[in-house]
N, C-alpha and C. Protein backbone atom coordinates (compact mmCIF):
# COMPACT_ATOMS: atom_id res chain seq x y z
N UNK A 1 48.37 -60.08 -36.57
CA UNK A 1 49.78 -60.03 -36.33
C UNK A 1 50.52 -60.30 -37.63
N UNK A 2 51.25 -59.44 -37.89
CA UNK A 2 52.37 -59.38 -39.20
C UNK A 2 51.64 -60.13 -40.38
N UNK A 3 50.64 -58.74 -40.89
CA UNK A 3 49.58 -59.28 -41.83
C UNK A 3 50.79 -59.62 -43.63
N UNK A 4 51.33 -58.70 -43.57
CA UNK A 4 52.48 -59.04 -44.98
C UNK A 4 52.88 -60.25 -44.68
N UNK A 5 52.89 -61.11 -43.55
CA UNK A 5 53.41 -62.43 -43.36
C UNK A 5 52.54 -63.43 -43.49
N UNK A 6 51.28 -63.52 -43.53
CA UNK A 6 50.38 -63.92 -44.01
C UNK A 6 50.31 -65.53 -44.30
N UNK A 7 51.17 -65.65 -45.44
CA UNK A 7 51.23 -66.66 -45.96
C UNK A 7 52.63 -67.52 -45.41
N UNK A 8 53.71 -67.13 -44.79
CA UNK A 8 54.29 -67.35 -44.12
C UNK A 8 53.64 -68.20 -43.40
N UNK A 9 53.10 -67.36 -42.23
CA UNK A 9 52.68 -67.96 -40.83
C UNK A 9 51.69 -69.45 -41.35
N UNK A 10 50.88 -69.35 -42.75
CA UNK A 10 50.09 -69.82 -42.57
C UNK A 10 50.64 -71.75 -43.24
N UNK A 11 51.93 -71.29 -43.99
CA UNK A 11 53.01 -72.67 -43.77
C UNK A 11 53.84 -72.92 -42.61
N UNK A 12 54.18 -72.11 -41.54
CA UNK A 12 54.80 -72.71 -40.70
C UNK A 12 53.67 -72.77 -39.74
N UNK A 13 52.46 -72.90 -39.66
CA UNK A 13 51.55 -73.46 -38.81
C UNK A 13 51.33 -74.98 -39.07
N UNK A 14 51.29 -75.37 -40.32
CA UNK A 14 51.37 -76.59 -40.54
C UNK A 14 52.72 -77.44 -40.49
N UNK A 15 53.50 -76.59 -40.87
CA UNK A 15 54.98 -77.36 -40.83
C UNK A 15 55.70 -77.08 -39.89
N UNK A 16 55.47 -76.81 -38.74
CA UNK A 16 56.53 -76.38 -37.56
C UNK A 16 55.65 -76.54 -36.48
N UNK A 17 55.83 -77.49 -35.95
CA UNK A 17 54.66 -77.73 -34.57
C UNK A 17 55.24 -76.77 -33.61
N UNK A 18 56.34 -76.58 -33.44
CA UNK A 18 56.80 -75.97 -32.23
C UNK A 18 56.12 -74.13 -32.83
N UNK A 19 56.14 -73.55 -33.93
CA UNK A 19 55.24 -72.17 -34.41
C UNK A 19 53.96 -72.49 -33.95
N UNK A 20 53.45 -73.52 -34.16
CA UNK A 20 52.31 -73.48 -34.15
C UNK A 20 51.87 -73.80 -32.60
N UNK A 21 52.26 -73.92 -32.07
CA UNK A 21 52.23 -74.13 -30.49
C UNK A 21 52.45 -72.72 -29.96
N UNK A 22 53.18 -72.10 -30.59
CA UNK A 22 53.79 -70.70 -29.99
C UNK A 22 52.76 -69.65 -30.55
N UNK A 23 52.40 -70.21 -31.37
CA UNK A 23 50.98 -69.32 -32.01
C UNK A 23 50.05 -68.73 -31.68
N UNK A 24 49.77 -70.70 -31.01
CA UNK A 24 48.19 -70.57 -30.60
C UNK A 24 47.99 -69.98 -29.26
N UNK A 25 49.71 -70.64 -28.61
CA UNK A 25 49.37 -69.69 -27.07
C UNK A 25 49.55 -67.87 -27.03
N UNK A 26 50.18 -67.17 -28.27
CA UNK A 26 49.69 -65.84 -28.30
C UNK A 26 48.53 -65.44 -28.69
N UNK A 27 47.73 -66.40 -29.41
CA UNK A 27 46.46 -65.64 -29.83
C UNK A 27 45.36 -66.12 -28.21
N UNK A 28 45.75 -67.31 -27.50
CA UNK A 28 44.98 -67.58 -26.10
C UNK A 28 45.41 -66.20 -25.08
N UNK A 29 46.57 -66.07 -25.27
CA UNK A 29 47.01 -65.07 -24.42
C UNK A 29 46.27 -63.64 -24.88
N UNK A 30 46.30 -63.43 -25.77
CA UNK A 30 45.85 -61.91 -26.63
C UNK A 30 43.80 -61.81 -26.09
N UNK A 31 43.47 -63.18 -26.39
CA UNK A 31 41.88 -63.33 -25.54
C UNK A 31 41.84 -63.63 -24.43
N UNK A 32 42.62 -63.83 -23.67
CA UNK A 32 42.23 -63.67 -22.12
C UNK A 32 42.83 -61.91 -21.82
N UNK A 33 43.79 -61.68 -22.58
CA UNK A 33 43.87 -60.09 -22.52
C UNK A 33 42.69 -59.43 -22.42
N UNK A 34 42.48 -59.60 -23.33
CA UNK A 34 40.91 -59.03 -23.81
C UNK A 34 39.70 -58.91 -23.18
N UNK A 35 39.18 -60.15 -22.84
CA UNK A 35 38.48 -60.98 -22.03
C UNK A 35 38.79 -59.85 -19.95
N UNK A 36 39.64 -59.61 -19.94
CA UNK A 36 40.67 -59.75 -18.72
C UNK A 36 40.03 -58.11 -18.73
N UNK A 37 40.47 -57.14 -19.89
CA UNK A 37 40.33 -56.71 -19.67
C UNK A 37 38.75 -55.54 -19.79
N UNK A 38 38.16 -56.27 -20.52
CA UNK A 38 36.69 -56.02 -20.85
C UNK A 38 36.02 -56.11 -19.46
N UNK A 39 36.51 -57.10 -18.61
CA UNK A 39 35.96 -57.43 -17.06
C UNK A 39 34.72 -58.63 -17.48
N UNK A 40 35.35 -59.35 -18.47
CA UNK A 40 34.43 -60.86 -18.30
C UNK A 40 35.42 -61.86 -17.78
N UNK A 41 36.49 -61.55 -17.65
CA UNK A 41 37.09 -62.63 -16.37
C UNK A 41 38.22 -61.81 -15.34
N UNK A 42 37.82 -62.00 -14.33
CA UNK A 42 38.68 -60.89 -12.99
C UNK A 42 40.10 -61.15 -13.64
N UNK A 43 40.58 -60.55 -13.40
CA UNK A 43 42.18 -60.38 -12.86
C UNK A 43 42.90 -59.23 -12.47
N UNK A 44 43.51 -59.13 -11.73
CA UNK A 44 44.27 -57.72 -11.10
C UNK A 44 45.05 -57.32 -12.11
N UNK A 45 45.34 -56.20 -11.76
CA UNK A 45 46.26 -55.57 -13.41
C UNK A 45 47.70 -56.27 -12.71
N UNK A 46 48.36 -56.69 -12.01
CA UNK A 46 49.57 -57.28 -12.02
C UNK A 46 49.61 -58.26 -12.84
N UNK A 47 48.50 -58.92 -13.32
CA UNK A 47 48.25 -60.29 -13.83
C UNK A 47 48.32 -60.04 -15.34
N UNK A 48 47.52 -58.98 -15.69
CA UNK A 48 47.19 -58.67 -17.00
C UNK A 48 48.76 -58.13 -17.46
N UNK A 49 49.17 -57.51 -16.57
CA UNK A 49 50.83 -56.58 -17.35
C UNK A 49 51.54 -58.10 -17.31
N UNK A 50 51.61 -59.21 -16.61
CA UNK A 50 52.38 -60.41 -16.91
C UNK A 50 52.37 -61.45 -17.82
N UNK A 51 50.40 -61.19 -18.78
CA UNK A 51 50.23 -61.76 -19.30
C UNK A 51 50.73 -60.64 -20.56
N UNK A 52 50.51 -59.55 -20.18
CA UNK A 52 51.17 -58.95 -21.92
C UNK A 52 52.43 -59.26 -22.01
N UNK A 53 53.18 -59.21 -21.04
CA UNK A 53 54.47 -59.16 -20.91
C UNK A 53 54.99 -60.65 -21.82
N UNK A 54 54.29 -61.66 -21.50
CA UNK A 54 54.30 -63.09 -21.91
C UNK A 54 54.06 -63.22 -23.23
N UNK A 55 52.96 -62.51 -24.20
CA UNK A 55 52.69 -62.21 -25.20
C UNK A 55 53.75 -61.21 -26.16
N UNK A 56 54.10 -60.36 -26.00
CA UNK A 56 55.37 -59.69 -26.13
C UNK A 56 56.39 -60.82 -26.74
N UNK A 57 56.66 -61.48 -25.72
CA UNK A 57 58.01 -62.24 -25.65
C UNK A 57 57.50 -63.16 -26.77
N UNK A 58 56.66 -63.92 -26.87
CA UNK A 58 55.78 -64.52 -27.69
C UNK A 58 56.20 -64.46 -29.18
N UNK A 59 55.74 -62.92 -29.47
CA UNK A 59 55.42 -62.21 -30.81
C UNK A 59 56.48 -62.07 -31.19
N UNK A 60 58.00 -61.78 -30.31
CA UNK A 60 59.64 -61.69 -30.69
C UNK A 60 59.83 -63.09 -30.87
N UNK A 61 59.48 -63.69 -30.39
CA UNK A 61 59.92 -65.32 -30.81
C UNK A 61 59.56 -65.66 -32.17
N UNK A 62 57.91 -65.43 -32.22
CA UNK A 62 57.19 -66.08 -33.58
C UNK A 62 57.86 -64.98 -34.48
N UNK A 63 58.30 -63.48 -34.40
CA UNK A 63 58.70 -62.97 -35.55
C UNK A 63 60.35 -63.06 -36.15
N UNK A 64 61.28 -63.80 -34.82
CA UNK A 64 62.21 -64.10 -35.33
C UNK A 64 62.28 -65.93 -35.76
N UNK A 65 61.80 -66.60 -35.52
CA UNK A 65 61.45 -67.90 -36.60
C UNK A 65 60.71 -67.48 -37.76
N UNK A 66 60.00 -66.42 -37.99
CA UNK A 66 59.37 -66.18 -39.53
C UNK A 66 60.51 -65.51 -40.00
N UNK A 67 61.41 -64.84 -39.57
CA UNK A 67 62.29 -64.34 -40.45
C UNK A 67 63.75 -65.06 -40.77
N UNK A 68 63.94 -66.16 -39.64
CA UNK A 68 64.42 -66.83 -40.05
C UNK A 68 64.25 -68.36 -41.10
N UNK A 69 62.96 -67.90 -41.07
CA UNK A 69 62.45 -69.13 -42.49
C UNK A 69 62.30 -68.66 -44.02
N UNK A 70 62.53 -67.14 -43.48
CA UNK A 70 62.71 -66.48 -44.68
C UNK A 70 63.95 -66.30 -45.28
N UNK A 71 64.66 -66.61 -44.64
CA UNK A 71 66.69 -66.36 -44.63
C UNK A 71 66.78 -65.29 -44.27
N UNK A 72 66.22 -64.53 -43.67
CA UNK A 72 66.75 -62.92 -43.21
C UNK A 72 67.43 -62.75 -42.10
């Protein structure tokens, strides 16, 4: 996720608990995606479109705090 940001993400993981909380639950979310949908853990596709849906919202969050730590 937003590899040019790189080094970004990888100071506001340490310095922003609340990024780094928001982080870790998109990359948990992105492996139970995965997971979910490989068929090593059930879930109905209503479940899986709610968990992308959740991830989504996620990735707009974490990419507008990286750009606002950037001043943009």
């Amino acid at each position: 996720m937003f590899p040019e940001l790189r080094e970004e993400i990888s100071r506001l993981k340490i310095e922003d608990a609340r990024f780094a909380k928001l982080f870790h639950r998109h990359n948990a979310l992105d492996q139970e995606i995965k997971n979910s949908e490989a068929s090593l853990l059930p879930a109905a596709q209503g479940t899986i479109e709610t968990l992308k849906k959740e991830k989504l919202h996620l990735k707009d969050e974490l990419y507008g705090i990286l750009l606002k730590s950037r001043g943009m």
